[in-house]
N, C-alpha and C. Protein backbone atom coordinates (compact mmCIF):
# COMPACT_ATOMS: atom_id res chain seq x y z
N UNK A 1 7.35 39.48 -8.67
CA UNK A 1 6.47 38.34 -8.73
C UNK A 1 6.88 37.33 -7.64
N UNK A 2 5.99 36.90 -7.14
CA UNK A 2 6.12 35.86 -6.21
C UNK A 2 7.00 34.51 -6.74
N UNK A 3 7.68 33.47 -5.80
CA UNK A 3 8.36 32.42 -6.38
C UNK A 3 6.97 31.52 -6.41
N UNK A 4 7.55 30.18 -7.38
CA UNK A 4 7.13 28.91 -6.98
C UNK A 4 7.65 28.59 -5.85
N UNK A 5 6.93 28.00 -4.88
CA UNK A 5 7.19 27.41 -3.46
C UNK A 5 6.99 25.64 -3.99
N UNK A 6 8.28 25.61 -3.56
CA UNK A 6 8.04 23.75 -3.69
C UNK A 6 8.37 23.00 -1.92
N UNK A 7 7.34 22.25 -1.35
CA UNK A 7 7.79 21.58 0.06
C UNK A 7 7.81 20.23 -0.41
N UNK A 8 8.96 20.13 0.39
CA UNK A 8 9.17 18.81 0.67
C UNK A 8 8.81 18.39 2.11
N UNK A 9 8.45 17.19 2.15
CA UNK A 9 8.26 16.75 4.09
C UNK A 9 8.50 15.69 4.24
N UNK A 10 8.80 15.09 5.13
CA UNK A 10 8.63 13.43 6.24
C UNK A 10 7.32 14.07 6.37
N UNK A 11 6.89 12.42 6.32
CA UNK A 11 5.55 11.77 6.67
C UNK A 11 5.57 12.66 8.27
N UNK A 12 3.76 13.06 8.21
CA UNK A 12 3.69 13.69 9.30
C UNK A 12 4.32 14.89 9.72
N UNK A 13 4.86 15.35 8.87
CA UNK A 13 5.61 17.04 9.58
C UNK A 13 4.39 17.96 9.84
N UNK A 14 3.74 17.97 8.43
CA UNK A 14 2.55 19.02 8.41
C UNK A 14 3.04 19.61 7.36
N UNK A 15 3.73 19.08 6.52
CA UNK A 15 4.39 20.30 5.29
C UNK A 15 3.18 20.43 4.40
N UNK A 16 2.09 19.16 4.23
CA UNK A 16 0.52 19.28 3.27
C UNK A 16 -0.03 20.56 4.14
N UNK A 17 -0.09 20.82 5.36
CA UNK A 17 -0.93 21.85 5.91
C UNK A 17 -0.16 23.20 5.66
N UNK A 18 1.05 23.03 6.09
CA UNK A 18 1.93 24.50 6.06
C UNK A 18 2.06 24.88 4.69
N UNK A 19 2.12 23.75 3.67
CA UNK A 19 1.55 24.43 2.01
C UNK A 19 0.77 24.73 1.75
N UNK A 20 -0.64 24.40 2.05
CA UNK A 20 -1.86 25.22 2.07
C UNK A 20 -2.34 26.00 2.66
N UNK A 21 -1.58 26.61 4.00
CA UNK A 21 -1.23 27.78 4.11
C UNK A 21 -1.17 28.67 3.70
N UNK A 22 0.76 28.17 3.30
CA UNK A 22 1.11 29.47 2.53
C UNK A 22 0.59 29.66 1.33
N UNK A 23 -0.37 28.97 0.58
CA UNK A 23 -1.14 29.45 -0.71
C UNK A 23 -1.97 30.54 -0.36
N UNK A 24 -2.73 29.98 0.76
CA UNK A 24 -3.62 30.88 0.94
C UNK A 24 -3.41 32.63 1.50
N UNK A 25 -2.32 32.32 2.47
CA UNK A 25 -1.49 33.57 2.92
C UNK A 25 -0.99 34.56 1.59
N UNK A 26 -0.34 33.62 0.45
CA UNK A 26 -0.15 34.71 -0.42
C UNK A 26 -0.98 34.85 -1.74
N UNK A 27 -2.33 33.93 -1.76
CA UNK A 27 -3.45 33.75 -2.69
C UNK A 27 -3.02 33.12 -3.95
N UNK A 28 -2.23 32.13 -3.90
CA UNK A 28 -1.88 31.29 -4.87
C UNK A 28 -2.35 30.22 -4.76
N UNK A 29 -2.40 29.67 -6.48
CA UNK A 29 -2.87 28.20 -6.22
C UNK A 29 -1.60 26.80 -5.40
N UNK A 30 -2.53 26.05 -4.94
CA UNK A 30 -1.85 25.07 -4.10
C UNK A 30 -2.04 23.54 -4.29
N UNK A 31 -1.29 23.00 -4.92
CA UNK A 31 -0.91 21.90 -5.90
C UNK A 31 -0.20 20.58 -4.80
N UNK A 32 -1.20 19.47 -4.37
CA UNK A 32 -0.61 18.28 -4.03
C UNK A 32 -1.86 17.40 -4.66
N UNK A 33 -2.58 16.81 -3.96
CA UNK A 33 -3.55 15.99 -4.72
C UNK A 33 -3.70 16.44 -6.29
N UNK A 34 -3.85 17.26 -6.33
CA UNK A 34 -4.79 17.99 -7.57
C UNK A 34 -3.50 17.02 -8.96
N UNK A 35 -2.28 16.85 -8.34
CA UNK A 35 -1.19 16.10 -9.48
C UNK A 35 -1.62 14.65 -9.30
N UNK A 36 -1.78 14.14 -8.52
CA UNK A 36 -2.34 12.86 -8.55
C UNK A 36 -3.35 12.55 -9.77
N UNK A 37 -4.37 13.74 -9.60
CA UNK A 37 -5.59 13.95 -10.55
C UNK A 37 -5.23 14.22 -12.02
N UNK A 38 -4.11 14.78 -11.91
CA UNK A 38 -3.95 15.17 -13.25
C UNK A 38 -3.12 13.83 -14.06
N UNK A 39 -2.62 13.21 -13.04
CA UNK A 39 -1.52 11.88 -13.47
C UNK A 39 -2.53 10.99 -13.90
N UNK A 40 -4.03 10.78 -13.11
CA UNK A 40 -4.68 9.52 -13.39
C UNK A 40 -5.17 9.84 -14.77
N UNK A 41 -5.50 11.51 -15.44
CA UNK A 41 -6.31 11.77 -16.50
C UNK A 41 -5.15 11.09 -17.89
N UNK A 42 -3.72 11.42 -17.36
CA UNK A 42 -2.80 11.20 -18.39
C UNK A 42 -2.47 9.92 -18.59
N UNK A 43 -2.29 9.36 -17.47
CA UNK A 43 -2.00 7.51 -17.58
C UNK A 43 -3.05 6.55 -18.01
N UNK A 44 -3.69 6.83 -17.23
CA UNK A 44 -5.10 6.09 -16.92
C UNK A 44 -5.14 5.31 -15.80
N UNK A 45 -3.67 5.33 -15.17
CA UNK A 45 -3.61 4.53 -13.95
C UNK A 45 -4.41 5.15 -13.11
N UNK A 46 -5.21 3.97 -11.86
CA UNK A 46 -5.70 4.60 -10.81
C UNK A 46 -5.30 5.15 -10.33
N UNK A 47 -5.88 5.99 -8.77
CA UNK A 47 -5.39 6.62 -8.07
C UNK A 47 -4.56 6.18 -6.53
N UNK A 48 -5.19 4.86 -6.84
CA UNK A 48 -4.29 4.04 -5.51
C UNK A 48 -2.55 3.77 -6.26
N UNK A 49 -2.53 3.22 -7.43
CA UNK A 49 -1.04 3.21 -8.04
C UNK A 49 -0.41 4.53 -7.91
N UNK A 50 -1.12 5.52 -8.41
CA UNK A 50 -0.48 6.31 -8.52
C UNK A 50 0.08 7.31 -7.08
N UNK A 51 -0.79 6.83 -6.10
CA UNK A 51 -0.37 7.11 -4.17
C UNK A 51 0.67 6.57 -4.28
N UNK A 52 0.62 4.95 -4.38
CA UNK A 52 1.57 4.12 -4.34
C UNK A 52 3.15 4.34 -4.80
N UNK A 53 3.18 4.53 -6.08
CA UNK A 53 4.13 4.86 -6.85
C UNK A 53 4.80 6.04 -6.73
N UNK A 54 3.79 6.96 -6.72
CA UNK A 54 4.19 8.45 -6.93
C UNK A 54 4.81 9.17 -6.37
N UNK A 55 5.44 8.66 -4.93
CA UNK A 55 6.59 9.43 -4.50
C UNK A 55 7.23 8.57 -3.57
N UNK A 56 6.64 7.06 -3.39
CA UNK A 56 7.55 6.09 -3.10
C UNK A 56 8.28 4.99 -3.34
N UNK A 57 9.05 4.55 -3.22
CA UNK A 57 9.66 3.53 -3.81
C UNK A 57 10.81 2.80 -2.94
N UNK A 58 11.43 1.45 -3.03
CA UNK A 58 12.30 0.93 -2.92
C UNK A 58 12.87 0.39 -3.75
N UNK A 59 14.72 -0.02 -3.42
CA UNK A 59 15.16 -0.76 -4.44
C UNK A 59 14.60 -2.32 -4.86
N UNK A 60 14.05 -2.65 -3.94
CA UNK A 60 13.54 -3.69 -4.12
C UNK A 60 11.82 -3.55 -5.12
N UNK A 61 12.00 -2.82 -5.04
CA UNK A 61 10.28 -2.36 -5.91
C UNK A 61 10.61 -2.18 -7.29
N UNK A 62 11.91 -1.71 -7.38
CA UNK A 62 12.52 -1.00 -8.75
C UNK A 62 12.83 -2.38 -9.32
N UNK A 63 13.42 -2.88 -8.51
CA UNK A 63 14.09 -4.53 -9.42
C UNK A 63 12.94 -5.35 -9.87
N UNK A 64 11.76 -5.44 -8.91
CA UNK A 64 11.09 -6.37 -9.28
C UNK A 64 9.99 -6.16 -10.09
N UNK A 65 10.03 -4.96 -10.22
CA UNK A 65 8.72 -4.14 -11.37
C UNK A 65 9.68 -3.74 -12.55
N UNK A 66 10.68 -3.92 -12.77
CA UNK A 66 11.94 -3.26 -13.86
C UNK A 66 11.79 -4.23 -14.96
N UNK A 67 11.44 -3.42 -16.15
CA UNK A 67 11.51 -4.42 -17.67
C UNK A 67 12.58 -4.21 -18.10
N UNK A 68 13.13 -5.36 -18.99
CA UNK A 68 14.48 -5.07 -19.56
C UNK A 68 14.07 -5.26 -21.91
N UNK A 69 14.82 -5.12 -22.23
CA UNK A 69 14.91 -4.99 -23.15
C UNK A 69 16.57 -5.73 -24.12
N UNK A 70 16.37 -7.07 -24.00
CA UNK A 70 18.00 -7.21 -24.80
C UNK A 70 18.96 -7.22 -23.51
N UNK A 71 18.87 -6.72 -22.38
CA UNK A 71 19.71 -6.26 -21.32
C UNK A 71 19.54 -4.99 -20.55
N UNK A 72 19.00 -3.61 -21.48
CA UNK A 72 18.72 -2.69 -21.65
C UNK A 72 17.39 -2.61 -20.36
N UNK A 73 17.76 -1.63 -19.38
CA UNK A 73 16.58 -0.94 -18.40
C UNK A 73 15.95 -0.23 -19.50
N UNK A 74 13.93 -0.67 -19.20
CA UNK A 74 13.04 -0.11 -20.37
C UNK A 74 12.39 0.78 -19.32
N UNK A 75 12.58 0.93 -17.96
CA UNK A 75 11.61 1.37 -17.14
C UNK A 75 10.54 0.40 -16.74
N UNK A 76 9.47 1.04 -15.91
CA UNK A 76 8.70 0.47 -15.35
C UNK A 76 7.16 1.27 -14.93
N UNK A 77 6.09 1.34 -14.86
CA UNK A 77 5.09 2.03 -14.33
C UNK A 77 5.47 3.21 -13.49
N UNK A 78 6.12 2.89 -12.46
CA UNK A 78 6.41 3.93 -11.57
C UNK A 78 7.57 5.07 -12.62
N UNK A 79 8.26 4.95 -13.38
CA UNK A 79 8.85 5.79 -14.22
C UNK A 79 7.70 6.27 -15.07
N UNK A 80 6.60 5.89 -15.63
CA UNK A 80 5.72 6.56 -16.31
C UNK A 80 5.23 7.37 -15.80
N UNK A 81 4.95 6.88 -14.35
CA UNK A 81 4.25 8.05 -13.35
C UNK A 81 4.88 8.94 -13.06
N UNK A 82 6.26 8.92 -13.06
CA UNK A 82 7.36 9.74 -12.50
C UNK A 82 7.27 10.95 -13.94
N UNK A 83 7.30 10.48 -14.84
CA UNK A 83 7.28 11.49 -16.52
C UNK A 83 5.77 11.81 -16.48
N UNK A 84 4.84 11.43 -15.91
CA UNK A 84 3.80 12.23 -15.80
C UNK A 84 3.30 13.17 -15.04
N UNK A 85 4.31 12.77 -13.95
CA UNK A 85 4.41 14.10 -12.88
C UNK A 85 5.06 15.04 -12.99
N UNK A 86 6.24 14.70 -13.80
CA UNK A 86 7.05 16.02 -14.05
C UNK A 86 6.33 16.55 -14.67
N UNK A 87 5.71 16.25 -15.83
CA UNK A 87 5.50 16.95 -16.69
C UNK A 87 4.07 18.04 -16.41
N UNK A 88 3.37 17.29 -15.53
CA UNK A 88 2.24 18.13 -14.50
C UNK A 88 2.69 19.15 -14.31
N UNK A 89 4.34 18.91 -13.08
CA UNK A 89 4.65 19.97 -12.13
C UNK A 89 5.20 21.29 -13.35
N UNK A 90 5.86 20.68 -14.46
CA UNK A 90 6.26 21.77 -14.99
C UNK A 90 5.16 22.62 -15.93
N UNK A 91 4.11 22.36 -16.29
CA UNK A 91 2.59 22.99 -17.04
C UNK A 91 2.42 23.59 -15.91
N UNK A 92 2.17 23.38 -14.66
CA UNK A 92 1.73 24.24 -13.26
C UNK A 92 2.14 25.42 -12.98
N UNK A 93 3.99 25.13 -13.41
CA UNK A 93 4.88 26.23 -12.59
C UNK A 93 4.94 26.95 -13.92
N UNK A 94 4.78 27.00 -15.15
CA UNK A 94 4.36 27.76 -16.58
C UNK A 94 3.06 28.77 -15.85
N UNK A 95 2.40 27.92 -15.17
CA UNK A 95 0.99 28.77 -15.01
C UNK A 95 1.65 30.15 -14.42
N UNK A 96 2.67 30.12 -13.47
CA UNK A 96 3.13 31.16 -12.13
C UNK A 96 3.12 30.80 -11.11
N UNK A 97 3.26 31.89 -10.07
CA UNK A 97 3.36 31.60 -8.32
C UNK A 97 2.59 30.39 -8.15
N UNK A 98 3.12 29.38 -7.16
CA UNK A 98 1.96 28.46 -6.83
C UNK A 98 2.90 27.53 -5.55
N UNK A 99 2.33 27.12 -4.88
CA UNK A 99 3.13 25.98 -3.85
C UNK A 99 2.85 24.34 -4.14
N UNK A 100 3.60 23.82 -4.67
CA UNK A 100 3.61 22.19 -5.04
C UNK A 100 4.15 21.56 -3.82
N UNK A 101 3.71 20.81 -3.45
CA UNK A 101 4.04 19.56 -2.40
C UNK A 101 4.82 18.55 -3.23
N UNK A 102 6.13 17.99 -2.61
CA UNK A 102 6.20 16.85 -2.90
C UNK A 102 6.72 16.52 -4.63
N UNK A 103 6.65 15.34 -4.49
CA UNK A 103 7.10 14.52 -5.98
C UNK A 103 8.18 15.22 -6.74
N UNK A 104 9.52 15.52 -6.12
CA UNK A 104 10.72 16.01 -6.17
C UNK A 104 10.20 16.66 -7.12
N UNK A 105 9.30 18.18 -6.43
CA UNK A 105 9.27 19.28 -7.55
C UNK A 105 10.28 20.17 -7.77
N UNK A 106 11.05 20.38 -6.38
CA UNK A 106 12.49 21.25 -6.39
C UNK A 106 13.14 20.79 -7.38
N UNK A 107 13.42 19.82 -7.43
CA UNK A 107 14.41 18.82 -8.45
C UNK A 107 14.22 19.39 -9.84
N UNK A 108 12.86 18.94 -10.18
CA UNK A 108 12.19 19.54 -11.92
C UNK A 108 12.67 20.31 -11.86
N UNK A 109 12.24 21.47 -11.08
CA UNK A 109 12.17 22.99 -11.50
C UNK A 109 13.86 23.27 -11.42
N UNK A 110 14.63 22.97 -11.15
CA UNK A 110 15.91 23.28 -11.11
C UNK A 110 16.35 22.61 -12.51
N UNK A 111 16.53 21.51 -12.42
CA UNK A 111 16.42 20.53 -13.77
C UNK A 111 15.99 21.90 -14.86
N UNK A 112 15.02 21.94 -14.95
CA UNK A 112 14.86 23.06 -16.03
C UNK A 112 14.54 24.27 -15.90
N UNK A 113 15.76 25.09 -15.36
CA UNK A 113 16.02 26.40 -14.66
C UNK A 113 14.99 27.46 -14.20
N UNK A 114 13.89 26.74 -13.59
CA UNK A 114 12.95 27.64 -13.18
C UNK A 114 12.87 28.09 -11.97
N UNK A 115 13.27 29.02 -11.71
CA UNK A 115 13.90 29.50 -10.11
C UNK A 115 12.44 28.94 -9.00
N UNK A 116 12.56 28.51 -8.02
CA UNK A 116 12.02 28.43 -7.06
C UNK A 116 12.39 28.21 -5.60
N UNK A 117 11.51 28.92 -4.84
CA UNK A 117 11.88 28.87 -2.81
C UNK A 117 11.54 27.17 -2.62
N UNK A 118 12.87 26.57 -2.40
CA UNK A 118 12.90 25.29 -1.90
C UNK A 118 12.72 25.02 -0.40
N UNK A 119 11.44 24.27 0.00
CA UNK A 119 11.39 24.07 1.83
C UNK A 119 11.63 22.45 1.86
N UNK A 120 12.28 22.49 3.29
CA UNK A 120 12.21 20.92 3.57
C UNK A 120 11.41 21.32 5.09
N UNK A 121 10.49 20.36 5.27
CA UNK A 121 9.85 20.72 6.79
C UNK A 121 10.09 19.33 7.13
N UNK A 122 10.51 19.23 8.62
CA UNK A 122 10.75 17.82 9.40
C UNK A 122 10.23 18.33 10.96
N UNK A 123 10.02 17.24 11.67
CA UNK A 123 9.75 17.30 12.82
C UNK A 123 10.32 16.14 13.90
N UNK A 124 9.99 16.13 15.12
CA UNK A 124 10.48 14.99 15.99
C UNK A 124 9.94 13.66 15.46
N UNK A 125 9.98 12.60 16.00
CA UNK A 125 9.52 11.48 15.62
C UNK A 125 8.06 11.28 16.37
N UNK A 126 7.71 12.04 17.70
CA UNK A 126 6.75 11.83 18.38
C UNK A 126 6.18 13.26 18.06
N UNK A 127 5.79 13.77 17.24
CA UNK A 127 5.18 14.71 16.57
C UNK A 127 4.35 14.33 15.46
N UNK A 128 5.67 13.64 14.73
CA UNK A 128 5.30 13.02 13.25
C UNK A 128 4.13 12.02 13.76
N UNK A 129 4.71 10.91 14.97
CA UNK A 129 3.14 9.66 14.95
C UNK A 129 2.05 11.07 15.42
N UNK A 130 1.85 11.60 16.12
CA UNK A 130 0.69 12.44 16.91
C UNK A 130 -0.24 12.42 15.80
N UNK A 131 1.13 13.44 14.20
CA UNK A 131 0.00 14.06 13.49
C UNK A 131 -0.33 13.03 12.59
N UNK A 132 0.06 12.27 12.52
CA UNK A 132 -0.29 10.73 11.17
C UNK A 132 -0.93 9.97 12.05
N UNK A 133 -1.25 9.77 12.55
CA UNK A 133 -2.00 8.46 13.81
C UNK A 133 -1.05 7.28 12.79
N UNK A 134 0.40 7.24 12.32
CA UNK A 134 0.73 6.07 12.16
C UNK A 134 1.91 5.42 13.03
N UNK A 135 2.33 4.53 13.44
CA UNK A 135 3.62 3.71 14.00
C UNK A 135 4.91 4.66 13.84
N UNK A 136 5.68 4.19 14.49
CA UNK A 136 6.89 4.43 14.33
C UNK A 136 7.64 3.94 12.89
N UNK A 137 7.41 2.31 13.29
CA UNK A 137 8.24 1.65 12.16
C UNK A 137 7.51 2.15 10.83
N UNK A 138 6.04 2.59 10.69
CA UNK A 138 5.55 2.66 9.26
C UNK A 138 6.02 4.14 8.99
N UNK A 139 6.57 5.07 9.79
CA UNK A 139 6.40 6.29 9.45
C UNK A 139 8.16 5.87 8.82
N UNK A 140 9.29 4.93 9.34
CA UNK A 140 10.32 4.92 8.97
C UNK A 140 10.37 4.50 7.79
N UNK A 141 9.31 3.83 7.52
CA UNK A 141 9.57 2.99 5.88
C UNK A 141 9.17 4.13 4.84
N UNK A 142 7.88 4.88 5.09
CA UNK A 142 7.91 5.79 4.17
C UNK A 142 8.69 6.65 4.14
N UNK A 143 9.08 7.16 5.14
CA UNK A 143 10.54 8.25 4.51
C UNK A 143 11.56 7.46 3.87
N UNK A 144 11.83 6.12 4.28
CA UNK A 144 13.23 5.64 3.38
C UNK A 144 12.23 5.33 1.95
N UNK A 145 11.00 5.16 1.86
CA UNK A 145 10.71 5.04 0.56
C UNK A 145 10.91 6.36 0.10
N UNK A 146 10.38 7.30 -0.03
CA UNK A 146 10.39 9.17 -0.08
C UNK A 146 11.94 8.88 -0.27
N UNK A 147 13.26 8.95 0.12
CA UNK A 147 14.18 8.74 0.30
C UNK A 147 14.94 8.36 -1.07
N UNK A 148 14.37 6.88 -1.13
CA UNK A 148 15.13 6.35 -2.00
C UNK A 148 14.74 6.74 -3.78
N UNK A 149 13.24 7.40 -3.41
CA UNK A 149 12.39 7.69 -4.37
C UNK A 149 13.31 8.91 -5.29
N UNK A 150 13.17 9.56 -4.06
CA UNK A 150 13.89 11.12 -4.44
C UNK A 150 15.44 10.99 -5.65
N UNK A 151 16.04 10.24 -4.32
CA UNK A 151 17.22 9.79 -5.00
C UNK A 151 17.74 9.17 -6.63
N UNK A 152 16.71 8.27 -6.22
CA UNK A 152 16.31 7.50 -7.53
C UNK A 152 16.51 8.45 -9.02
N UNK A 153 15.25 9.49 -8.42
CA UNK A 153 14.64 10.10 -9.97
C UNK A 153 15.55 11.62 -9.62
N UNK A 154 16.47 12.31 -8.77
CA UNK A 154 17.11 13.21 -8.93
C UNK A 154 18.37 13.37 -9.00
N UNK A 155 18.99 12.43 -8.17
CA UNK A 155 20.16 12.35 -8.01
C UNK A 155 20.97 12.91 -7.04
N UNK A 156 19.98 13.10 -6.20
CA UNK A 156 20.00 14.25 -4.85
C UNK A 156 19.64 13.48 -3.53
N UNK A 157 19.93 13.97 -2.67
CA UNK A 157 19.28 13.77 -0.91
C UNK A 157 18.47 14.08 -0.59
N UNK A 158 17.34 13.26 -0.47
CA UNK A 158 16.13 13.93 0.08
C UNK A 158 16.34 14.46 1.61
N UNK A 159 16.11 15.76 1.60
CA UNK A 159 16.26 16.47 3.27
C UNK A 159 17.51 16.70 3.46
N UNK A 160 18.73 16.71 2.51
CA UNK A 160 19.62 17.34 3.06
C UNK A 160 20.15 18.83 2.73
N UNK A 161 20.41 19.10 3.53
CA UNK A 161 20.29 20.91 3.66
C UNK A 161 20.63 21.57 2.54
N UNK A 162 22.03 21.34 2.18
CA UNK A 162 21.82 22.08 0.42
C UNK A 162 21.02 21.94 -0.76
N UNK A 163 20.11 21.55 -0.31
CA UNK A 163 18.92 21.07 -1.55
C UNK A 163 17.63 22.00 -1.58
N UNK A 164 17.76 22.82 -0.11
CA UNK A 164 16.67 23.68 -0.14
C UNK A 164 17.11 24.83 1.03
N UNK A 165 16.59 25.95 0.46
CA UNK A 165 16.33 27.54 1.00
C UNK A 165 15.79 27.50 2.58
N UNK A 166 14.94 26.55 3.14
CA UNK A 166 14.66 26.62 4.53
C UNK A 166 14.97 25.37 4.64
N UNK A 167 14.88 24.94 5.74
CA UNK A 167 14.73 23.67 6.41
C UNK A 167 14.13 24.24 7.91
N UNK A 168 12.76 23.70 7.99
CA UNK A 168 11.90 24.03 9.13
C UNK A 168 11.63 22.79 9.65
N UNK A 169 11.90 22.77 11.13
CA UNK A 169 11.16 21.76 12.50
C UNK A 169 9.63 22.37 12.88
N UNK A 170 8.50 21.75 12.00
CA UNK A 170 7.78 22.32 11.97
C UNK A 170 7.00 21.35 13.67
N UNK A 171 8.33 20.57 14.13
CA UNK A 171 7.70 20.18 15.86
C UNK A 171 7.83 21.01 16.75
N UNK A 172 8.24 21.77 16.29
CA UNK A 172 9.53 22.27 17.42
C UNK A 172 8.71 24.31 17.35
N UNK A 173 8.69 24.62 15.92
CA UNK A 173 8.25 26.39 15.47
C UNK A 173 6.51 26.06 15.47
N UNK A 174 5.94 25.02 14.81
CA UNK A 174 4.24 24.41 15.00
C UNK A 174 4.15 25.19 13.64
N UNK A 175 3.21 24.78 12.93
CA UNK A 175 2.37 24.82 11.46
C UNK A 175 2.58 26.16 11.67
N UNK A 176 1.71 27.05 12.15
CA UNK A 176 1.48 28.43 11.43
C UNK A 176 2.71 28.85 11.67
N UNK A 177 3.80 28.99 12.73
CA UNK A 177 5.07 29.81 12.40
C UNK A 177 5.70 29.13 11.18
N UNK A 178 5.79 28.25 10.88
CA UNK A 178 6.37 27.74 9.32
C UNK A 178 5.63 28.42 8.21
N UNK A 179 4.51 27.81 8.16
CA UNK A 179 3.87 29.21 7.04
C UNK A 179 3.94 30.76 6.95
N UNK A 180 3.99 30.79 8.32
CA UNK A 180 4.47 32.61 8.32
C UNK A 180 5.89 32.83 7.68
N UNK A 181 6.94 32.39 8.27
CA UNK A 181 8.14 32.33 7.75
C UNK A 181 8.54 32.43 6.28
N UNK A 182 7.66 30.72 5.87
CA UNK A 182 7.70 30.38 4.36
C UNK A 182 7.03 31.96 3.16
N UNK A 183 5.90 32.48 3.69
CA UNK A 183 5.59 33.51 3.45
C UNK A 183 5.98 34.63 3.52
N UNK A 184 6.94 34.76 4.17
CA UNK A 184 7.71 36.18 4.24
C UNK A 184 8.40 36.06 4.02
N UNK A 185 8.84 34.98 3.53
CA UNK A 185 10.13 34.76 2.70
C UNK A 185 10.01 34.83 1.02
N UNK A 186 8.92 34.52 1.08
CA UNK A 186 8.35 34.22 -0.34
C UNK A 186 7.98 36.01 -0.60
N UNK A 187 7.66 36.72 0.16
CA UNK A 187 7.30 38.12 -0.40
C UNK A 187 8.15 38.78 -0.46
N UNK A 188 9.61 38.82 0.33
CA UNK A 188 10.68 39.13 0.18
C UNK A 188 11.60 39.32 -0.75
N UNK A 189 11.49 37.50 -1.33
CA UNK A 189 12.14 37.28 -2.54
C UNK A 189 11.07 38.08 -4.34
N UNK A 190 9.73 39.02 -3.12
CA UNK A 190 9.32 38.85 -4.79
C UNK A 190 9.79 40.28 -4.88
């Protein structure tokens, strides 16, 4: 049987394209928006909070949105969203093979021993603006948000090498050799 494929990316790598790819390369379903959708049916939060929230964050976002209780951290919105995503990603990866983008799905699925091919895809910095038509400085804030996000809710490094099975320069190999790769890796392991 094929793995769950979980990518992770910096803003702008192309890891949304090179995951829908490899769905299609090995005819699995392919899971990034579609959790957004499923988060707004469960919360009721919109879908701009839940962009917002859902896989970024700072410490400064955490403090100033953070309820307390007596003294006691009660959480905050973005933790609801965070327990509504897990709980998405893990009903998904119950379904079988599938490629999830994002929202520290490696993390879950390890968290609760469900084997999966972990990717991190990164690229140059003048790759990343090309394919985002965004800034420099905005592409830096969302990865340290992504960053701190990750950290936050795993307890892990976002993008550092022992956290995942590839790590692809998808500036450097370009979209389809990453999906090829990710895919023959993925049929390998089945």
């Amino acid at each position: 049987m094929l793995p769950i494929i979980t990518i992770s990316r910096e803003v702008g790598s192309g890891g949304h394209s090179i995951g829908k790819m490899v769905a299609d390369q090995l005819g699995i379903p392919f899971y990034d928006r579609d959790i957004i959708e499923q988060v707004v049916v469960s919360t009721g939060y919109d879908v701009k909070k839940i962009e917002d929230k859902g896989e970024f964050a700072s410490m400064w976002d955490k403090y100033l949105n953070a309820r307390f209780y007596n003294g006691l951290y009660i959480g905050d919105d973005q933790d609801k969203i965070f327990s509504a995503q897990k709980k998405v990603i893990l009903d998904l990866a119950q379904k079988g093979p599938c490629v999830i983008v994002g929202r520290c799905a490696d993390a879950i699925l390890a968290e609760n021993n469900i084997p999966s091919l972990n990717v991190f895809v990164h690229a140059d910095l003048e790759t990343r603006i090309k394919r985002s038509n965004l800034d420099e400085k905005t592409l830096v804030k969302k990865d340290k948000g992504r960053q701190y996000y990750y950290r936050f809710y795993t307890e892990r490094e976002w993008g550092d090498y022992p956290n995942y099975h590839l790590n692809l320069d998808s500036g450097y190999l370009g979209l389809d050799a990453c999906a090829d790769i990710i895919a023959q890796v993925a049929q390998n392991k089945e």
